[in-house]
PDB file of N, CA and C in Angstrom:
ATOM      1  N   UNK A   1      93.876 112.323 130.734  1.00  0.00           N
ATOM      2  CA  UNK A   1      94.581 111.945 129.529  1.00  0.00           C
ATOM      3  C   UNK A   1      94.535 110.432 129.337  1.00  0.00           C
ATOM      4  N   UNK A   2      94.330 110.021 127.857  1.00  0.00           N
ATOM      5  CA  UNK A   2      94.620 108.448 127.723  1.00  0.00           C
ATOM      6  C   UNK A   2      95.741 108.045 127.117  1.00  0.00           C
ATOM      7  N   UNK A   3      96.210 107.131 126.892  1.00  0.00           N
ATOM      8  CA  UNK A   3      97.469 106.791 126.255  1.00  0.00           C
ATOM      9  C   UNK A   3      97.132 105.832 125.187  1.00  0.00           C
ATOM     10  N   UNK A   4      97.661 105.897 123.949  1.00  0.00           N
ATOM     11  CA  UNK A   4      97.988 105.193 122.903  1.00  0.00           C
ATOM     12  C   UNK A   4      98.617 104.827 122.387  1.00  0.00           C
ATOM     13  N   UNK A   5      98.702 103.305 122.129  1.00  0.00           N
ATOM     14  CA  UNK A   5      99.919 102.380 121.482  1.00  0.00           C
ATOM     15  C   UNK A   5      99.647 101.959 120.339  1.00  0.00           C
ATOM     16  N   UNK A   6     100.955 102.416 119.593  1.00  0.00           N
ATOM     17  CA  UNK A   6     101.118 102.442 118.009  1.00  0.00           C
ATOM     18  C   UNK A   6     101.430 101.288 117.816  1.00  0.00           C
ATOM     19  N   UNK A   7     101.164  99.904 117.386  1.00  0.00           N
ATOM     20  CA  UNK A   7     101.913  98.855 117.061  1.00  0.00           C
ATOM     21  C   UNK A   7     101.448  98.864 114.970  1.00  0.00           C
ATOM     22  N   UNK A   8     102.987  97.926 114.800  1.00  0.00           N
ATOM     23  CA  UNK A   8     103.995  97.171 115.434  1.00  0.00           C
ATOM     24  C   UNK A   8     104.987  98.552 115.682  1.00  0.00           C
ATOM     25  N   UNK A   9     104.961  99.329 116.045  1.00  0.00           N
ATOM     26  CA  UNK A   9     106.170 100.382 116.211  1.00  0.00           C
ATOM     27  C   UNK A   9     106.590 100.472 118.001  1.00  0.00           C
ATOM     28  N   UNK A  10     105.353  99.694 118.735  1.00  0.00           N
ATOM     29  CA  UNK A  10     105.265 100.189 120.142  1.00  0.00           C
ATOM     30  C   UNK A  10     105.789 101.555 120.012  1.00  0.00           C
ATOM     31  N   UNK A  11     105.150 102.693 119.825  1.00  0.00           N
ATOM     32  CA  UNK A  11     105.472 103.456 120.432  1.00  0.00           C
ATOM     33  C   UNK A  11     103.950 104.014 121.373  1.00  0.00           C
ATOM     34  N   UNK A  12     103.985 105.015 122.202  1.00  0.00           N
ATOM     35  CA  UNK A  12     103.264 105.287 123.360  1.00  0.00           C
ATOM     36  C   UNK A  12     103.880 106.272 123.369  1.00  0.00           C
ATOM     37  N   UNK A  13     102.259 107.394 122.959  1.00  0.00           N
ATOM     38  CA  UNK A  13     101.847 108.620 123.318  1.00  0.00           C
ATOM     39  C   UNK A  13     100.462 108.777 123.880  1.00  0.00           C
ATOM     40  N   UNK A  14     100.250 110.149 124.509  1.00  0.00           N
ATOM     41  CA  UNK A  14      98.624 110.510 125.205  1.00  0.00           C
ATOM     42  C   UNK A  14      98.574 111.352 124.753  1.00  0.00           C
ATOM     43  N   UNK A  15      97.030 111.706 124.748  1.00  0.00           N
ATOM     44  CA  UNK A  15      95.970 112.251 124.118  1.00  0.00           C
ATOM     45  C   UNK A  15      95.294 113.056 124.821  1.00  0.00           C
ATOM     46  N   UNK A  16      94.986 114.242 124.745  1.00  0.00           N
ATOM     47  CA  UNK A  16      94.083 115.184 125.274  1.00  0.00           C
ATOM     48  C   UNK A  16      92.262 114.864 124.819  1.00  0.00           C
ATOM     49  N   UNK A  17      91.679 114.924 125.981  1.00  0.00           N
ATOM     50  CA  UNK A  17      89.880 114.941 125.852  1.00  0.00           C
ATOM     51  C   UNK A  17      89.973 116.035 124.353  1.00  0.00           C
ATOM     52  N   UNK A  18      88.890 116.222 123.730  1.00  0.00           N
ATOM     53  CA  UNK A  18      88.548 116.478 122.520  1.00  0.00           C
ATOM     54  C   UNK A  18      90.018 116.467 121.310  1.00  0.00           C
ATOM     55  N   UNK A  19      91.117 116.005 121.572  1.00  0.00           N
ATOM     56  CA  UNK A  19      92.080 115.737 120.778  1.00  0.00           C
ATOM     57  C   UNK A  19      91.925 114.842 119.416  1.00  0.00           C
ATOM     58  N   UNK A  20      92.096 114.791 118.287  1.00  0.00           N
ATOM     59  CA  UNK A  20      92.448 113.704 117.413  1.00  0.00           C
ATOM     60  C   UNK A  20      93.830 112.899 117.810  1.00  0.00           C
ATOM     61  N   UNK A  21      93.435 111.574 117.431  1.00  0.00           N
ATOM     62  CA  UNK A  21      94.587 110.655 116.985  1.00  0.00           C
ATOM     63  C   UNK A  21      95.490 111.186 116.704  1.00  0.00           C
ATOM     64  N   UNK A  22      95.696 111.413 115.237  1.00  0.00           N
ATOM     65  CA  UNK A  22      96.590 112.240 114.835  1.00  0.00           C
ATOM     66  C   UNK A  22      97.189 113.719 115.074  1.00  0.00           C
ATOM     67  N   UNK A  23      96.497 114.337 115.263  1.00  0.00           N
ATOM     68  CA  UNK A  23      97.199 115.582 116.324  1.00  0.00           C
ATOM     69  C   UNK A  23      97.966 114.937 116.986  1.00  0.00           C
ATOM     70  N   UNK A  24      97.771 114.022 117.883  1.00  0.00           N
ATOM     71  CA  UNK A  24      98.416 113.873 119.115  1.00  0.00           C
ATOM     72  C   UNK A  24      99.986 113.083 118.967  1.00  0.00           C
ATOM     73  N   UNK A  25      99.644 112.019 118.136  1.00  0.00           N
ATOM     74  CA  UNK A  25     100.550 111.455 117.572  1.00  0.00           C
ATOM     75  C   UNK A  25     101.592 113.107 116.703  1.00  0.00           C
ATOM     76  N   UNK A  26     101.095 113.747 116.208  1.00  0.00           N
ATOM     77  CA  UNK A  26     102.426 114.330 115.805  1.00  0.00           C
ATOM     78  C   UNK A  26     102.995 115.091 116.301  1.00  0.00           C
ATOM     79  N   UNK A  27     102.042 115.457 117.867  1.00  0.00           N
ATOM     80  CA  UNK A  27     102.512 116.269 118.485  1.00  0.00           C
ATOM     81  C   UNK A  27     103.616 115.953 119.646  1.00  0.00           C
ATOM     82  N   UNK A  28     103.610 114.192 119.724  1.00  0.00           N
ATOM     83  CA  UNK A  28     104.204 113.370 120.063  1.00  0.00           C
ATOM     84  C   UNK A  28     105.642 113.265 119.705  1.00  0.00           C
ATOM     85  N   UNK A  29     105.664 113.778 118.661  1.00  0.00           N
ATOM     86  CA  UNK A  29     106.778 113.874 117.371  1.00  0.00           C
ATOM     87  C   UNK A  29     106.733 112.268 116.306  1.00  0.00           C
ATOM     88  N   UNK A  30     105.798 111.588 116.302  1.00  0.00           N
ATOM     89  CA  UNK A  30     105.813 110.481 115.608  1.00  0.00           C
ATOM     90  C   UNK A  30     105.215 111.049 113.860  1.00  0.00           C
ATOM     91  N   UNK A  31     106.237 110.266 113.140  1.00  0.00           N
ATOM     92  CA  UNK A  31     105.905 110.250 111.500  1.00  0.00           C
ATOM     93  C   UNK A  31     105.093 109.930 111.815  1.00  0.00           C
ATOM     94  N   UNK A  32     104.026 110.254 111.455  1.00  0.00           N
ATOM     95  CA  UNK A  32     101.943 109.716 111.176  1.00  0.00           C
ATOM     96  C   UNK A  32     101.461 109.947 110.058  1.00  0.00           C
ATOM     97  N   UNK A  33     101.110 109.050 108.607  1.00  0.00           N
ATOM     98  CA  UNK A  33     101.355 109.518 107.612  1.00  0.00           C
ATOM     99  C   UNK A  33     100.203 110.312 107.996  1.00  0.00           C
ATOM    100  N   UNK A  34     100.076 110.952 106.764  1.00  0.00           N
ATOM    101  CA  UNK A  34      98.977 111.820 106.812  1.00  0.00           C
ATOM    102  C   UNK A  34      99.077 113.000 105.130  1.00  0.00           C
ATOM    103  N   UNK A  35      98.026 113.404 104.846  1.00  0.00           N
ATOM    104  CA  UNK A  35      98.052 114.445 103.800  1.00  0.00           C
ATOM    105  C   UNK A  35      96.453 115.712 103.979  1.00  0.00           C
ATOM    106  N   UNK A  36      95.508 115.275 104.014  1.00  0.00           N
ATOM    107  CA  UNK A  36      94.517 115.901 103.910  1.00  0.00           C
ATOM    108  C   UNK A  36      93.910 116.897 105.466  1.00  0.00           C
ATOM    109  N   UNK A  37      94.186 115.709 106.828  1.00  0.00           N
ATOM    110  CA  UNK A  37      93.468 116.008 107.723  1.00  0.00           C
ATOM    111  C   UNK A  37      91.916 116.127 107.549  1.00  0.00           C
ATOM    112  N   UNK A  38      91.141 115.814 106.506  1.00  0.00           N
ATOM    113  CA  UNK A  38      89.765 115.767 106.635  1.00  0.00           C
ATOM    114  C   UNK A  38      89.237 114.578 106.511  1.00  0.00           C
ATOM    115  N   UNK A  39      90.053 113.039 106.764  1.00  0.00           N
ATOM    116  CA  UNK A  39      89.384 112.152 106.366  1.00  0.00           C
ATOM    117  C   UNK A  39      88.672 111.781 104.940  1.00  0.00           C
ATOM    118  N   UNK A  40      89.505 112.436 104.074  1.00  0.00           N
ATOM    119  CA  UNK A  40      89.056 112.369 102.219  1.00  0.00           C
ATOM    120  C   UNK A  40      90.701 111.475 101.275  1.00  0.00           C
ATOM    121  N   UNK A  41      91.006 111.419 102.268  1.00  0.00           N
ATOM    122  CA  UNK A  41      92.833 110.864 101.351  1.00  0.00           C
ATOM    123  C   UNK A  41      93.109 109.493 101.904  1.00  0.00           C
ATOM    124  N   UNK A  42      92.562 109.467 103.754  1.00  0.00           N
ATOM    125  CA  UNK A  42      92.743 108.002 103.750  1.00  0.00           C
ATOM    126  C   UNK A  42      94.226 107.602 104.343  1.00  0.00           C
ATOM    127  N   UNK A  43      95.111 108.296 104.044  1.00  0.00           N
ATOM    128  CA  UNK A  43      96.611 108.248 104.283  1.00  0.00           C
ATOM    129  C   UNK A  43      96.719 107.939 105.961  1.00  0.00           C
ATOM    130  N   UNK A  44      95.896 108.410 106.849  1.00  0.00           N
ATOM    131  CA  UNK A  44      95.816 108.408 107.916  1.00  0.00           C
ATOM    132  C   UNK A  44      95.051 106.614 108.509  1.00  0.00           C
ATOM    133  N   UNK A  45      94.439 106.104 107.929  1.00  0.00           N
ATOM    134  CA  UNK A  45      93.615 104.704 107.959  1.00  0.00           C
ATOM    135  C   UNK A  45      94.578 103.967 108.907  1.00  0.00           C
ATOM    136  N   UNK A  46      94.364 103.630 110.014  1.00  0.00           N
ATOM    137  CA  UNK A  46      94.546 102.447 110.777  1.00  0.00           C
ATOM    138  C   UNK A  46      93.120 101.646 111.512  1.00  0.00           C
ATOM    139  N   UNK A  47      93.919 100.958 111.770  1.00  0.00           N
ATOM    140  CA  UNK A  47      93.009  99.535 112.936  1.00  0.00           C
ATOM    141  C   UNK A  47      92.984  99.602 114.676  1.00  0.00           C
ATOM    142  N   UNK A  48      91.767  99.378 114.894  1.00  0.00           N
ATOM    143  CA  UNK A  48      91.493  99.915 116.424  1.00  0.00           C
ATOM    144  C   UNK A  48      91.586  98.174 116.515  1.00  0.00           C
ATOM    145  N   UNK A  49      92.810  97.910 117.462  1.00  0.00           N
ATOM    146  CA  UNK A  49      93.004  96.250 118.286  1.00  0.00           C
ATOM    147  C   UNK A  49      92.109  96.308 119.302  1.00  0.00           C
ATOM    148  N   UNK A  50      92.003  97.798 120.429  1.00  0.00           N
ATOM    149  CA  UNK A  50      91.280  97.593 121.424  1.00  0.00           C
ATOM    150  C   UNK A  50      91.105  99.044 121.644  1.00  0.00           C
ATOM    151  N   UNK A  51      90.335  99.341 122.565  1.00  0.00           N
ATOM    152  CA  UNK A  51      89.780 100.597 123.396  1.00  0.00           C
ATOM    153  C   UNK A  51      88.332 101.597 122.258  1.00  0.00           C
ATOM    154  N   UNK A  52      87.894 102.388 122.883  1.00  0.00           N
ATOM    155  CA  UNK A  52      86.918 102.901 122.274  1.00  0.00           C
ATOM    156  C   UNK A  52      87.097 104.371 121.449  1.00  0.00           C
ATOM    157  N   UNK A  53      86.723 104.581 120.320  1.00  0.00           N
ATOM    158  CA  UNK A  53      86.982 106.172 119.639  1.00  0.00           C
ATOM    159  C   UNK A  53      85.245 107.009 119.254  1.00  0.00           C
ATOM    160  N   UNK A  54      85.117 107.487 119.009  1.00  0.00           N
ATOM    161  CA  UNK A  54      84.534 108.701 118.369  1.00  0.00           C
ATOM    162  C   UNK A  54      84.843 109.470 117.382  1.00  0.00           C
ATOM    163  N   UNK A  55      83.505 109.868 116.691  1.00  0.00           N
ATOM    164  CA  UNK A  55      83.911 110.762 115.731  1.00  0.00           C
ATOM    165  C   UNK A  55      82.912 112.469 116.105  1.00  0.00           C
ATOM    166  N   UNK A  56      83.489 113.246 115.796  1.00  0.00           N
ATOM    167  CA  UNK A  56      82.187 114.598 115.297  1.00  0.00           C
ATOM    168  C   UNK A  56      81.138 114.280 114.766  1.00  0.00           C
ATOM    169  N   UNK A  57      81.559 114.222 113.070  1.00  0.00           N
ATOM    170  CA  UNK A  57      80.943 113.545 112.311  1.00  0.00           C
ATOM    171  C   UNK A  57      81.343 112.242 111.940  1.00  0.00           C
ATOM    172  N   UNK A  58      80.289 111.499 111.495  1.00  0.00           N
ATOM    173  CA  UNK A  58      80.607 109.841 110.882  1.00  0.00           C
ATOM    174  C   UNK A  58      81.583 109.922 109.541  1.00  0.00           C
ATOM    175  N   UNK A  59      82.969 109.199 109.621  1.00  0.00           N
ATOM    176  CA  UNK A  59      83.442 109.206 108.823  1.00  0.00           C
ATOM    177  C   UNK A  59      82.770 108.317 107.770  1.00  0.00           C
ATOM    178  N   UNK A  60      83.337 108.524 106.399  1.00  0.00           N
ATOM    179  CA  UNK A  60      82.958 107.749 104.796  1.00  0.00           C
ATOM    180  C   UNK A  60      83.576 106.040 105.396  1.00  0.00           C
ATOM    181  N   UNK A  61      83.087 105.699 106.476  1.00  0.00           N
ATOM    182  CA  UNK A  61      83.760 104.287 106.325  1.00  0.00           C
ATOM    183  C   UNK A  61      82.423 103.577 105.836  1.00  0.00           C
ATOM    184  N   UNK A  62      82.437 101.991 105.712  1.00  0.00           N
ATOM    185  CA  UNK A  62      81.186 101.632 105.501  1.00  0.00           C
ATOM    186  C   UNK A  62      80.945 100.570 106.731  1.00  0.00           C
ATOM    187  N   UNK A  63      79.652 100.067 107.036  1.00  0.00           N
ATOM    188  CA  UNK A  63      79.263  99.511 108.348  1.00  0.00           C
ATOM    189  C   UNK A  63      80.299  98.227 109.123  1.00  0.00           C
ATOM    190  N   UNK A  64      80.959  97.836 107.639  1.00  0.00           N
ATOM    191  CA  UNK A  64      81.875  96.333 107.693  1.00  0.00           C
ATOM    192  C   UNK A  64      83.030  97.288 108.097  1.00  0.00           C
ATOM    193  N   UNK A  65      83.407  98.003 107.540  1.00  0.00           N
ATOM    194  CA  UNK A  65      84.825  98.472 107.876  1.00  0.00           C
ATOM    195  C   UNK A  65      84.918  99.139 109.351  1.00  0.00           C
ATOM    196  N   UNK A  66      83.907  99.413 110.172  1.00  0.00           N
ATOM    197  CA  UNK A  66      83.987 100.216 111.289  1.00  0.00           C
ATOM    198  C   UNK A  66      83.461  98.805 112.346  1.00  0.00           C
ATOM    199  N   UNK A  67      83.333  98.116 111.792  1.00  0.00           N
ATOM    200  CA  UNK A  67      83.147  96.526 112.434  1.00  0.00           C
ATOM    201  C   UNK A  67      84.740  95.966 112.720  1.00  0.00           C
ATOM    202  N   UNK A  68      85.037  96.144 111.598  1.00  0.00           N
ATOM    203  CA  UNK A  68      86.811  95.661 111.632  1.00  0.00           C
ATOM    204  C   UNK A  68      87.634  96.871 111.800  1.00  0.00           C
ATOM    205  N   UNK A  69      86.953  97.687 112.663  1.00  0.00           N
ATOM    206  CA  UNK A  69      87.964  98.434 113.114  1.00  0.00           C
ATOM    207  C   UNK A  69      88.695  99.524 112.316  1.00  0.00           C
ATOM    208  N   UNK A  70      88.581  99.653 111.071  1.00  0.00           N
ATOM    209  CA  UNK A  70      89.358 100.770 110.486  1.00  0.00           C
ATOM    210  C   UNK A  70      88.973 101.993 111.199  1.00  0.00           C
ATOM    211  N   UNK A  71      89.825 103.148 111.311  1.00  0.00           N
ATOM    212  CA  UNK A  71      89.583 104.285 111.725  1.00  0.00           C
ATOM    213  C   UNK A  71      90.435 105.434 111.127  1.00  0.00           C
ATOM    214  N   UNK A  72      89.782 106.545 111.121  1.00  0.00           N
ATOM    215  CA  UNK A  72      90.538 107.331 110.620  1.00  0.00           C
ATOM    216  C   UNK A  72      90.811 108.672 111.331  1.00  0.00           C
ATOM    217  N   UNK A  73      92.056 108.153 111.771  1.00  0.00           N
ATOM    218  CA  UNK A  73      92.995 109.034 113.151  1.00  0.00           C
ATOM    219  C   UNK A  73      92.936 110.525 112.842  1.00  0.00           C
ATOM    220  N   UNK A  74      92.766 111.361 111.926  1.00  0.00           N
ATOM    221  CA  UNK A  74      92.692 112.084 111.513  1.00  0.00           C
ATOM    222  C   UNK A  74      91.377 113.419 112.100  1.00  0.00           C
ATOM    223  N   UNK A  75      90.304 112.476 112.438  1.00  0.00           N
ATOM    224  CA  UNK A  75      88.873 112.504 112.620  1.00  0.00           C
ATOM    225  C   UNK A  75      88.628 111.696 113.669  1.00  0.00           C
ATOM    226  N   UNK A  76      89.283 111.118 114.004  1.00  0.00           N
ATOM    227  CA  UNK A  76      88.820 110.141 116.040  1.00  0.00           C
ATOM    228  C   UNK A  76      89.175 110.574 116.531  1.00  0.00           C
ATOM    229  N   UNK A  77      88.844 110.604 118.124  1.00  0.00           N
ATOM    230  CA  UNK A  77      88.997 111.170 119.391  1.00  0.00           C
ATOM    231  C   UNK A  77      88.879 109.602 120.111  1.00  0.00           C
ATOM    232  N   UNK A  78      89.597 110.002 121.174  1.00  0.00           N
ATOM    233  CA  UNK A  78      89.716 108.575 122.112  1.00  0.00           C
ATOM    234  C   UNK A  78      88.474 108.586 123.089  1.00  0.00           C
ATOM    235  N   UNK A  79      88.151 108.050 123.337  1.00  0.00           N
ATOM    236  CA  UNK A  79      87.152 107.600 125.029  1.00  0.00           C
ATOM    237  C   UNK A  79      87.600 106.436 125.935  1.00  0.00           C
ATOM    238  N   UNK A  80      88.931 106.060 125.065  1.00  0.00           N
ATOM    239  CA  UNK A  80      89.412 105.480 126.140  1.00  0.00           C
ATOM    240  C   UNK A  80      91.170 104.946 125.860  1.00  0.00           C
ATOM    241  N   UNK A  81      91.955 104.045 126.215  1.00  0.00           N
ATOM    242  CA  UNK A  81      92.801 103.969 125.825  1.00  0.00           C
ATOM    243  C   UNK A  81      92.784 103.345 124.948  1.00  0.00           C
ATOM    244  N   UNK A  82      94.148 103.386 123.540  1.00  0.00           N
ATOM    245  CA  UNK A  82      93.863 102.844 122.722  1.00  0.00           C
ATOM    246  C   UNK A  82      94.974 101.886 122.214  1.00  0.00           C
ATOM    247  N   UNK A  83      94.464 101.095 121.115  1.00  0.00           N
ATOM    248  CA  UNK A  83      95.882  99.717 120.702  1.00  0.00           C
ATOM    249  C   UNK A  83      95.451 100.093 119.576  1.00  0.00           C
ATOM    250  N   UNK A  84      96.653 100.731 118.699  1.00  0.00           N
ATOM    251  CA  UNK A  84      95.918 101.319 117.299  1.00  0.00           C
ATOM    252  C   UNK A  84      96.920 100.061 116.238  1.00  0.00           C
ATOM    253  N   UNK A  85      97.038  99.910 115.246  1.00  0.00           N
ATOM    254  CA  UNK A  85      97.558  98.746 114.305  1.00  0.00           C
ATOM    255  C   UNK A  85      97.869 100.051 113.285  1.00  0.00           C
ATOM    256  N   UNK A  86      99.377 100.658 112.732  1.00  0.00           N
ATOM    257  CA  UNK A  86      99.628 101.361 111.059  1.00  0.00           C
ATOM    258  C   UNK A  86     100.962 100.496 110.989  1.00  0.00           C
ATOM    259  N   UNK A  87     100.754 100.171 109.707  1.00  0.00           N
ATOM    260  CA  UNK A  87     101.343  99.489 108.841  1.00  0.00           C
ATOM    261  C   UNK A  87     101.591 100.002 107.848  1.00  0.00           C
TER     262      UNK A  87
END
């Protein structure tokens, strides 16, 4: 299992191998916005500060935005621990 920190909320939850972000987070019991679960609404969009993610498929980000880190928790899986940024 890895662990992930929500800032600025610090909160800290873990993640199961093939898990999403978001699964985990709500299974955590944390509000995570969210609406679609397919990565098409966006509601889910945060910032990777540190650690590594994955996708299945490549999300609709574009090459700059996955440079700066946007991700969409919805559709990532961890590979390692993570410092996620929702605002």
């Amino acid at each position: 299992m890895k662990k992930i920190t929500l800032l600025p909320q610090q909160k800290e939850f873990s993640i199961e191998e093939g898990q999403t972000i978001l699964d985990a987070a709500l299974e955590a019991g944390i509000n995570y916005p969210n609406r679609c679960q397919v990565g098409a609404c966006a509601m889910c969009l945060c910032k990777k500060l540190e650690g590594e993610i994955e996708y299945d498929l490549e999300p609709l980000l574009t090459d700059k935005e996955q440079q700066e880190g946007w991700v969409f928790a919805c559709q990532a899986t961890a590979k390692s621990d993570l410092v996620l940024l929702l605002e």
